[in-house]
PDB file of N, CA and C in Angstrom:
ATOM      1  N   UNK A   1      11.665   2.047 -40.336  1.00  0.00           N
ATOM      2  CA  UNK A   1      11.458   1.863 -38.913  1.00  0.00           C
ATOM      3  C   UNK A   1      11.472   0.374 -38.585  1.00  0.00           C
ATOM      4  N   UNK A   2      12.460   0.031 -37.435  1.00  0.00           N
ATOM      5  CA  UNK A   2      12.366  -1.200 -37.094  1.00  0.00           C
ATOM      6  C   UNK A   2      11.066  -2.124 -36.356  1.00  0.00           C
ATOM      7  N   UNK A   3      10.253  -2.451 -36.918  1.00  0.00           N
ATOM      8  CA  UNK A   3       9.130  -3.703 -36.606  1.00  0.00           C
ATOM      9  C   UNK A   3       9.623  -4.139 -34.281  1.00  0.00           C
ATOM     10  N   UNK A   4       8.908  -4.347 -33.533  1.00  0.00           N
ATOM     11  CA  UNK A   4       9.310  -4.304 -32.038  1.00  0.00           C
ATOM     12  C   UNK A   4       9.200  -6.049 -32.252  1.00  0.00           C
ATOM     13  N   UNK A   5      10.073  -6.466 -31.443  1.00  0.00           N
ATOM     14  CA  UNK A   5       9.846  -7.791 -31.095  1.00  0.00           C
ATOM     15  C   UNK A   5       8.632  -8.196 -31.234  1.00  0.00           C
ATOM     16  N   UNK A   6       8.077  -7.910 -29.984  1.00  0.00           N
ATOM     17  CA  UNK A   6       6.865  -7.851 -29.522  1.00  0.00           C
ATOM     18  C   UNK A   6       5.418  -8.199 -30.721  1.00  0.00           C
ATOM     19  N   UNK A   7       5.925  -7.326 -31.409  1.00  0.00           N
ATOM     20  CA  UNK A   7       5.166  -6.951 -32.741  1.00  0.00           C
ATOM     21  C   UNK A   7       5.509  -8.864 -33.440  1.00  0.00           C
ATOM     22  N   UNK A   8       6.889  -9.009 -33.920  1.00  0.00           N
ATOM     23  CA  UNK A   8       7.464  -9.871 -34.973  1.00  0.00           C
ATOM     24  C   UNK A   8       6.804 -11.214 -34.005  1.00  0.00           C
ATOM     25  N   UNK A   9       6.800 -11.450 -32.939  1.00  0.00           N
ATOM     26  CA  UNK A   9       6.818 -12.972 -31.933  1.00  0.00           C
ATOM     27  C   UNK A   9       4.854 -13.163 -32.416  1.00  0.00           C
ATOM     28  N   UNK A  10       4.362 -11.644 -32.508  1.00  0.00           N
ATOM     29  CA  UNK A  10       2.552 -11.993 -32.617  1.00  0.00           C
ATOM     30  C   UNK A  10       3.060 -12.620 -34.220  1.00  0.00           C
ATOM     31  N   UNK A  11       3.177 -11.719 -35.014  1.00  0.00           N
ATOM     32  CA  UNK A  11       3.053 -11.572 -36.682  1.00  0.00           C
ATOM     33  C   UNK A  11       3.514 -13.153 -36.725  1.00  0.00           C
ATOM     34  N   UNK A  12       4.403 -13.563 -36.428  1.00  0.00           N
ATOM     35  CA  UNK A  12       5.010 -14.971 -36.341  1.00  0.00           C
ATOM     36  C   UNK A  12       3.907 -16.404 -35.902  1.00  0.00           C
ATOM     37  N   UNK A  13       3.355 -15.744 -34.672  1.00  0.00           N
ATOM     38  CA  UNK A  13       2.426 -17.028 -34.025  1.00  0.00           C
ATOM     39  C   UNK A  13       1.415 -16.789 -34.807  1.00  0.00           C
ATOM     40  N   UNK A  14       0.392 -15.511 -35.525  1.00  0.00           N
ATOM     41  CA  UNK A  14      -0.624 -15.922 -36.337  1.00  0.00           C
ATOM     42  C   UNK A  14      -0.379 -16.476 -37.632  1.00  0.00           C
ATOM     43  N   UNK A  15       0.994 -16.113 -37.971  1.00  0.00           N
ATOM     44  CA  UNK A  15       1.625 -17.310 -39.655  1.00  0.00           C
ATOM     45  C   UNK A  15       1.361 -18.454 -39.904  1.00  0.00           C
ATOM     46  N   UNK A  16       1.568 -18.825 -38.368  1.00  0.00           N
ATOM     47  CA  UNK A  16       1.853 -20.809 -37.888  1.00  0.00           C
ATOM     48  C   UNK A  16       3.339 -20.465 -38.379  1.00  0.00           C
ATOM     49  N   UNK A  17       4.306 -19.606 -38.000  1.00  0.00           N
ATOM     50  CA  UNK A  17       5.578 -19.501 -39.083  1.00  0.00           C
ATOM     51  C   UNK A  17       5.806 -19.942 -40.338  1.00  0.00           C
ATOM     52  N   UNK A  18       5.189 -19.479 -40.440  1.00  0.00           N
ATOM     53  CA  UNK A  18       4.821 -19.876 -42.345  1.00  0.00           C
ATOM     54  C   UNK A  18       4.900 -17.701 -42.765  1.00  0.00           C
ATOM     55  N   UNK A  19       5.467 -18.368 -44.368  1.00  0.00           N
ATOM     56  CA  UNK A  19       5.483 -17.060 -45.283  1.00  0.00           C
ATOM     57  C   UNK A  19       3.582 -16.726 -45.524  1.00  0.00           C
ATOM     58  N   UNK A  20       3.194 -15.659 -45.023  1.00  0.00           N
ATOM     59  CA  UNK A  20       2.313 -15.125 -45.580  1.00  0.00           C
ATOM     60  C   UNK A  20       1.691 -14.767 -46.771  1.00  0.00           C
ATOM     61  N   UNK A  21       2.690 -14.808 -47.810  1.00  0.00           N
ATOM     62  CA  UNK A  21       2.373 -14.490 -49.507  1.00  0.00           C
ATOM     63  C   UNK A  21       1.319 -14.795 -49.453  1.00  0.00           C
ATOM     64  N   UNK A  22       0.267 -14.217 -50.268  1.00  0.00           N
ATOM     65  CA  UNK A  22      -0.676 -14.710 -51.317  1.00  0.00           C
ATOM     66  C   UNK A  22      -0.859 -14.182 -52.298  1.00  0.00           C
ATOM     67  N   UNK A  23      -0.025 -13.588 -52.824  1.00  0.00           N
ATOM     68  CA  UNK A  23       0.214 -12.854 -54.369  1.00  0.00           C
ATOM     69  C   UNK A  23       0.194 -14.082 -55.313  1.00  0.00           C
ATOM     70  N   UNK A  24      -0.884 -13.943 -56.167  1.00  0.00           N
ATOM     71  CA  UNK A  24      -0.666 -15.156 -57.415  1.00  0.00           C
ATOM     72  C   UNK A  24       0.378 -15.036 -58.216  1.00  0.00           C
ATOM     73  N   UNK A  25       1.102 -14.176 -58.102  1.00  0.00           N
ATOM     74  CA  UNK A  25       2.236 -13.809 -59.509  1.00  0.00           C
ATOM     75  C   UNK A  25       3.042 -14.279 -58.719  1.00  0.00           C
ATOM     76  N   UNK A  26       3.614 -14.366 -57.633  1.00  0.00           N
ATOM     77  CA  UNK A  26       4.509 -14.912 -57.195  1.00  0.00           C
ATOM     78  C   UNK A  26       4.211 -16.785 -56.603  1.00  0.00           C
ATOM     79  N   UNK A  27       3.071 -17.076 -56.485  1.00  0.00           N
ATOM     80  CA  UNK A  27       2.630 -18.341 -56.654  1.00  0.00           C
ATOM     81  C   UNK A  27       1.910 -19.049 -57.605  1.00  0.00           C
ATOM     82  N   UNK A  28       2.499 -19.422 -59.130  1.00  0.00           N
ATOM     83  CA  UNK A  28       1.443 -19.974 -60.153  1.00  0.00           C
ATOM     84  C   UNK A  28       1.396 -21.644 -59.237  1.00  0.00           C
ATOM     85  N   UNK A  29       2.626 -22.208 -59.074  1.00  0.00           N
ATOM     86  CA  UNK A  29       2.086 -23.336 -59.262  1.00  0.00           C
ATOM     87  C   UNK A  29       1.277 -23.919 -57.537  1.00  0.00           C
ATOM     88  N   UNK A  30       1.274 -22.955 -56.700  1.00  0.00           N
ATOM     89  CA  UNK A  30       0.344 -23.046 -55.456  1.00  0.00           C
ATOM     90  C   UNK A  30      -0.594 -22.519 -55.173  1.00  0.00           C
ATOM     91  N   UNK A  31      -1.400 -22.024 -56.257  1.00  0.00           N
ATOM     92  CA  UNK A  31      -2.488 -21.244 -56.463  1.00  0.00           C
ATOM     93  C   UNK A  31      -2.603 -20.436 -55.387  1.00  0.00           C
ATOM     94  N   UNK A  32      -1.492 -19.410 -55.273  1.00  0.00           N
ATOM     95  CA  UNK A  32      -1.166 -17.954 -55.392  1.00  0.00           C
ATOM     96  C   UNK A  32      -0.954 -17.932 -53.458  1.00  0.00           C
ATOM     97  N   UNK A  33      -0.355 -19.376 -52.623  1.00  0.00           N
ATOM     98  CA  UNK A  33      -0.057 -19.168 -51.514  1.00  0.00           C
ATOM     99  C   UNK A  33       1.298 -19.663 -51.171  1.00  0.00           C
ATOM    100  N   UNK A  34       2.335 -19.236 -50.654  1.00  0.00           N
ATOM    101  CA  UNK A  34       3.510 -19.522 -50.387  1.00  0.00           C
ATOM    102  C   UNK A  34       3.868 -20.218 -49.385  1.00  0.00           C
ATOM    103  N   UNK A  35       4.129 -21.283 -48.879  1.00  0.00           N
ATOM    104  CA  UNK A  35       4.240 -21.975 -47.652  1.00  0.00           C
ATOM    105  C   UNK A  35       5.600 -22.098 -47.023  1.00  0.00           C
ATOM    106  N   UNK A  36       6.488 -21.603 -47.581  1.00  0.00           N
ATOM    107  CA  UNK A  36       8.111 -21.426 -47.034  1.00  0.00           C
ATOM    108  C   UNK A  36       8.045 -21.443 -45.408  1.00  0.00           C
ATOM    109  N   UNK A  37       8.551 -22.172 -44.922  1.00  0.00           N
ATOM    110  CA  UNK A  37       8.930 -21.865 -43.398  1.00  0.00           C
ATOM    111  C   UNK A  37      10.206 -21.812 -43.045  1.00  0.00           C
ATOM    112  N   UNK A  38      10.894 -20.844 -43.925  1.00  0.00           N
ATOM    113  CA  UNK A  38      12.323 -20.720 -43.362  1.00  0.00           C
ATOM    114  C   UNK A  38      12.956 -19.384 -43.904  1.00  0.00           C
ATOM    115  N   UNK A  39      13.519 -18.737 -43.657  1.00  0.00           N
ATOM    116  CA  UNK A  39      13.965 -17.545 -44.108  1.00  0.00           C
ATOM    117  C   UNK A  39      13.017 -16.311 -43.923  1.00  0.00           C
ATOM    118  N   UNK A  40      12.436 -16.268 -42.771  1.00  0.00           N
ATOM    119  CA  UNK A  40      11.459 -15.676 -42.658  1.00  0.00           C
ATOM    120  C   UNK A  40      11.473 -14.389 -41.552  1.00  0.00           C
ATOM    121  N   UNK A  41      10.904 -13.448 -42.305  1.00  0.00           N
ATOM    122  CA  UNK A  41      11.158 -11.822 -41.580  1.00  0.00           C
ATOM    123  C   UNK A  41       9.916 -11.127 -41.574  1.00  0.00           C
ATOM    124  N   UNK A  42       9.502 -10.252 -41.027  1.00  0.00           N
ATOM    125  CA  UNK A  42       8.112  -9.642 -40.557  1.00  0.00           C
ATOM    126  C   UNK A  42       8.861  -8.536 -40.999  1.00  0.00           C
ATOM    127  N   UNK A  43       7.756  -7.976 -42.016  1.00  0.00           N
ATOM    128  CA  UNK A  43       8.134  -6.887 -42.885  1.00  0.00           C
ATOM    129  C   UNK A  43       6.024  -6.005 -42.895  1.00  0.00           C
ATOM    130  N   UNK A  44       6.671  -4.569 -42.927  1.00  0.00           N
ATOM    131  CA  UNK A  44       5.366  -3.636 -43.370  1.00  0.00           C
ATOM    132  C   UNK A  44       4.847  -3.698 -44.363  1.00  0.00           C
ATOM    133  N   UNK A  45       3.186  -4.060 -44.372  1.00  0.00           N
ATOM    134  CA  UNK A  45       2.884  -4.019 -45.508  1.00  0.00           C
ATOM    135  C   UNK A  45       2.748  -2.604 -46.613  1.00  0.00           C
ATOM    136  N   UNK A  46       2.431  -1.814 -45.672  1.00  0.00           N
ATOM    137  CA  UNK A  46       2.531   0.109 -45.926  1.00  0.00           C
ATOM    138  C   UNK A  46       3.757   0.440 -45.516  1.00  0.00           C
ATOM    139  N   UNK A  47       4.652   0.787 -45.782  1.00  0.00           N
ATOM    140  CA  UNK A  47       5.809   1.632 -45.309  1.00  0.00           C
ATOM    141  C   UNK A  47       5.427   2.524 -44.211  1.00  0.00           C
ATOM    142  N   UNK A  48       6.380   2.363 -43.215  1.00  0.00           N
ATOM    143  CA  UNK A  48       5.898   3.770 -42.213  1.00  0.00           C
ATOM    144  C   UNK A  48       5.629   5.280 -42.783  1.00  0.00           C
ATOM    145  N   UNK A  49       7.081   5.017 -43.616  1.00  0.00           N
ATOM    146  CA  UNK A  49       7.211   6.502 -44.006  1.00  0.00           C
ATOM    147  C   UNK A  49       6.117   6.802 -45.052  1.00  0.00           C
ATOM    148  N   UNK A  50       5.235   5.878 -45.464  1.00  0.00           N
ATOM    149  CA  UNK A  50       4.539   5.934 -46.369  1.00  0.00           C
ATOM    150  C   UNK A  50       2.804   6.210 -45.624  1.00  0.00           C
ATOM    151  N   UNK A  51       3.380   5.965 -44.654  1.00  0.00           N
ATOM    152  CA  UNK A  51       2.007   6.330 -43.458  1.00  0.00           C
ATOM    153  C   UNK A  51       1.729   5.346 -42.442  1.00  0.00           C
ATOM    154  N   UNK A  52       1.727   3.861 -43.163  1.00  0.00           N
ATOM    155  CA  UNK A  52       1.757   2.737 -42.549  1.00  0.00           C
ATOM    156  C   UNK A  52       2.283   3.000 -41.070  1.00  0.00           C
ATOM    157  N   UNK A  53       1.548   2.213 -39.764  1.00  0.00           N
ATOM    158  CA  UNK A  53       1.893   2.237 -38.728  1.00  0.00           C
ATOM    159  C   UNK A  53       2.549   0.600 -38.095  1.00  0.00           C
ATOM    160  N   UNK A  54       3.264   0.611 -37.301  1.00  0.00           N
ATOM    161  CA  UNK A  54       3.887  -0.180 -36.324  1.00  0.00           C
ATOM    162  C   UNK A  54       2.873  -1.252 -36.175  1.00  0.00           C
ATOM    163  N   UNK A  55       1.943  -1.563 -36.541  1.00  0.00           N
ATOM    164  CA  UNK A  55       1.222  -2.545 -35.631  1.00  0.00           C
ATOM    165  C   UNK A  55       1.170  -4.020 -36.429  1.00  0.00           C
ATOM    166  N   UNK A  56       0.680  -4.635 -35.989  1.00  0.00           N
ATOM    167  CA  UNK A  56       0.536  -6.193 -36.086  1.00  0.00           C
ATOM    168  C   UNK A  56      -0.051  -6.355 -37.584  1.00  0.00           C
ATOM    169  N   UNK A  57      -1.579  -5.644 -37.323  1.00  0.00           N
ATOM    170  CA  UNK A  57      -2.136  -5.246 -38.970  1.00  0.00           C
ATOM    171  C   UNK A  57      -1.674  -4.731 -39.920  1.00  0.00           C
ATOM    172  N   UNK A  58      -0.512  -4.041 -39.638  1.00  0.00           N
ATOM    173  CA  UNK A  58      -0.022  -3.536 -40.950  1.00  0.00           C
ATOM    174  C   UNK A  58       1.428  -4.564 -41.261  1.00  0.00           C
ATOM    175  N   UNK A  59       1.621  -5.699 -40.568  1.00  0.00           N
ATOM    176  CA  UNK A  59       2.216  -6.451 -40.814  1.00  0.00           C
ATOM    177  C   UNK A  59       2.445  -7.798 -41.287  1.00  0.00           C
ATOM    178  N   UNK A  60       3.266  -8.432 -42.288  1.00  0.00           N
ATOM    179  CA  UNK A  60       3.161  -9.562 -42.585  1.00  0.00           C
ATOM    180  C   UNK A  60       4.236 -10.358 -42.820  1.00  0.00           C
ATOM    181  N   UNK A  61       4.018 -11.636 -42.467  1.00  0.00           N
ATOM    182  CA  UNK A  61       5.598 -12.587 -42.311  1.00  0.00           C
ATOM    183  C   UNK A  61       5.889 -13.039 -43.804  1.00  0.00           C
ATOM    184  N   UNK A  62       7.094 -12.710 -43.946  1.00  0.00           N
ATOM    185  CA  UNK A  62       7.138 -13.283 -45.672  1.00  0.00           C
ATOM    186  C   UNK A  62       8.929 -13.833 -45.606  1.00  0.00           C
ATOM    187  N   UNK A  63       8.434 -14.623 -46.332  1.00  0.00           N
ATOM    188  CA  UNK A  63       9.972 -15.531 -46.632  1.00  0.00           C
ATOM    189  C   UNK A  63      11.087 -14.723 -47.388  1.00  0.00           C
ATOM    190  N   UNK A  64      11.981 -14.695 -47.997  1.00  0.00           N
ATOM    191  CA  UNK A  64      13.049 -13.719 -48.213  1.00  0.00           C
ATOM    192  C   UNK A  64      12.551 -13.687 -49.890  1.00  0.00           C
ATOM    193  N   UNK A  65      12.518 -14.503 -49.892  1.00  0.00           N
ATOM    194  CA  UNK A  65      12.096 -14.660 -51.885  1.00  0.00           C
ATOM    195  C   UNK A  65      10.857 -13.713 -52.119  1.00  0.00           C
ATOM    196  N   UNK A  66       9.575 -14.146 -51.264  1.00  0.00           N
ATOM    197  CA  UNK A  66       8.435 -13.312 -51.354  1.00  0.00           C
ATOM    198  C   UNK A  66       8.733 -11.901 -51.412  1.00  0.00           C
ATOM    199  N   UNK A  67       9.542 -11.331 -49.927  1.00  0.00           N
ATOM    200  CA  UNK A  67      10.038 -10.002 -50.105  1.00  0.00           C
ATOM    201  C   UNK A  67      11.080  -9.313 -50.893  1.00  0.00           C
ATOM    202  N   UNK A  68      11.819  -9.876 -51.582  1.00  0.00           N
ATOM    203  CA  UNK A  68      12.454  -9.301 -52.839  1.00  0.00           C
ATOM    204  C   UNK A  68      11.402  -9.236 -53.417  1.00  0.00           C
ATOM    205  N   UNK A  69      10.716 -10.260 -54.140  1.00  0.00           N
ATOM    206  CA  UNK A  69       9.645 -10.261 -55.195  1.00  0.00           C
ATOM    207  C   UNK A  69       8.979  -8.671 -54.665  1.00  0.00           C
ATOM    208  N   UNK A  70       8.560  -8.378 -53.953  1.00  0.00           N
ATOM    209  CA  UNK A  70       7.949  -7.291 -53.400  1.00  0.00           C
ATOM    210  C   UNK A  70       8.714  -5.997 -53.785  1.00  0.00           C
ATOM    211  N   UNK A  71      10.078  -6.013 -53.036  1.00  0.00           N
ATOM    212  CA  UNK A  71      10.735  -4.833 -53.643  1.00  0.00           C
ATOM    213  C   UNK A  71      11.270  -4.820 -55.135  1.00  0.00           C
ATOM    214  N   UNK A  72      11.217  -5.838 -55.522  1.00  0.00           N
ATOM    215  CA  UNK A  72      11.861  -5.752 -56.492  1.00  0.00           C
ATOM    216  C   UNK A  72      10.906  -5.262 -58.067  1.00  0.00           C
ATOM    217  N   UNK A  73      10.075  -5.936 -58.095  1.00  0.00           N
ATOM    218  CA  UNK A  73       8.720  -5.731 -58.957  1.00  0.00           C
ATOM    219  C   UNK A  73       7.593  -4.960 -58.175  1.00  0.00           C
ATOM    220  N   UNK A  74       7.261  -4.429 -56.746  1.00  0.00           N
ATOM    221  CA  UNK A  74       5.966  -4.246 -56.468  1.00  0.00           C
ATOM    222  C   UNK A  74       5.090  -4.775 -55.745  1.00  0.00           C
ATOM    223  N   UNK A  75       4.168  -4.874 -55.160  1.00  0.00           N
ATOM    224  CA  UNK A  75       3.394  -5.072 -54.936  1.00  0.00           C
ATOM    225  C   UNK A  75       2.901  -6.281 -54.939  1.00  0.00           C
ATOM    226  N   UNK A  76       1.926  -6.592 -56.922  1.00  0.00           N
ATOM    227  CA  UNK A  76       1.178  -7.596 -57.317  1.00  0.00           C
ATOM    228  C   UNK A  76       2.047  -8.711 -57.441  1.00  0.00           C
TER     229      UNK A  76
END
């Protein structure tokens, strides 16, 4: 399900447009926070189809690297 503008312009202004990560496995040497400000997409943290809903809270801004890392390995 596509994320609403509306939705991506909030998820965006509480970032500071900054990547949201804070997975330590994907940050050793920034003690586990990602600061990328570029390549950046508002993605679900729950899948809809997984139950996860549309809203702001179930959303988070992550840089393109962070979100592979995500699909690609998981989660942690």
């Amino acid at each position: 399900m596509t994320i609403s503008e509306e939705i991506k312009q909030q998820a965006l202004k509480r970032a500071g447009n900054r990547c949201e990560c804070m997975r330590p496995s994907h940050h050793t040497e920034s003690k586990g926070r990602c600061f990328q400000s570029w390549d950046l997409e508002v993605h679900h943290i729950l899948a809809v189809a997984a139950g996860g809903k549309d809203t702001l809270e179930n959303c988070e801004v992550l840089c393109y690297q962070c979100r592979d890392r995500i699909h690609r390995y998981g989660k942690p």
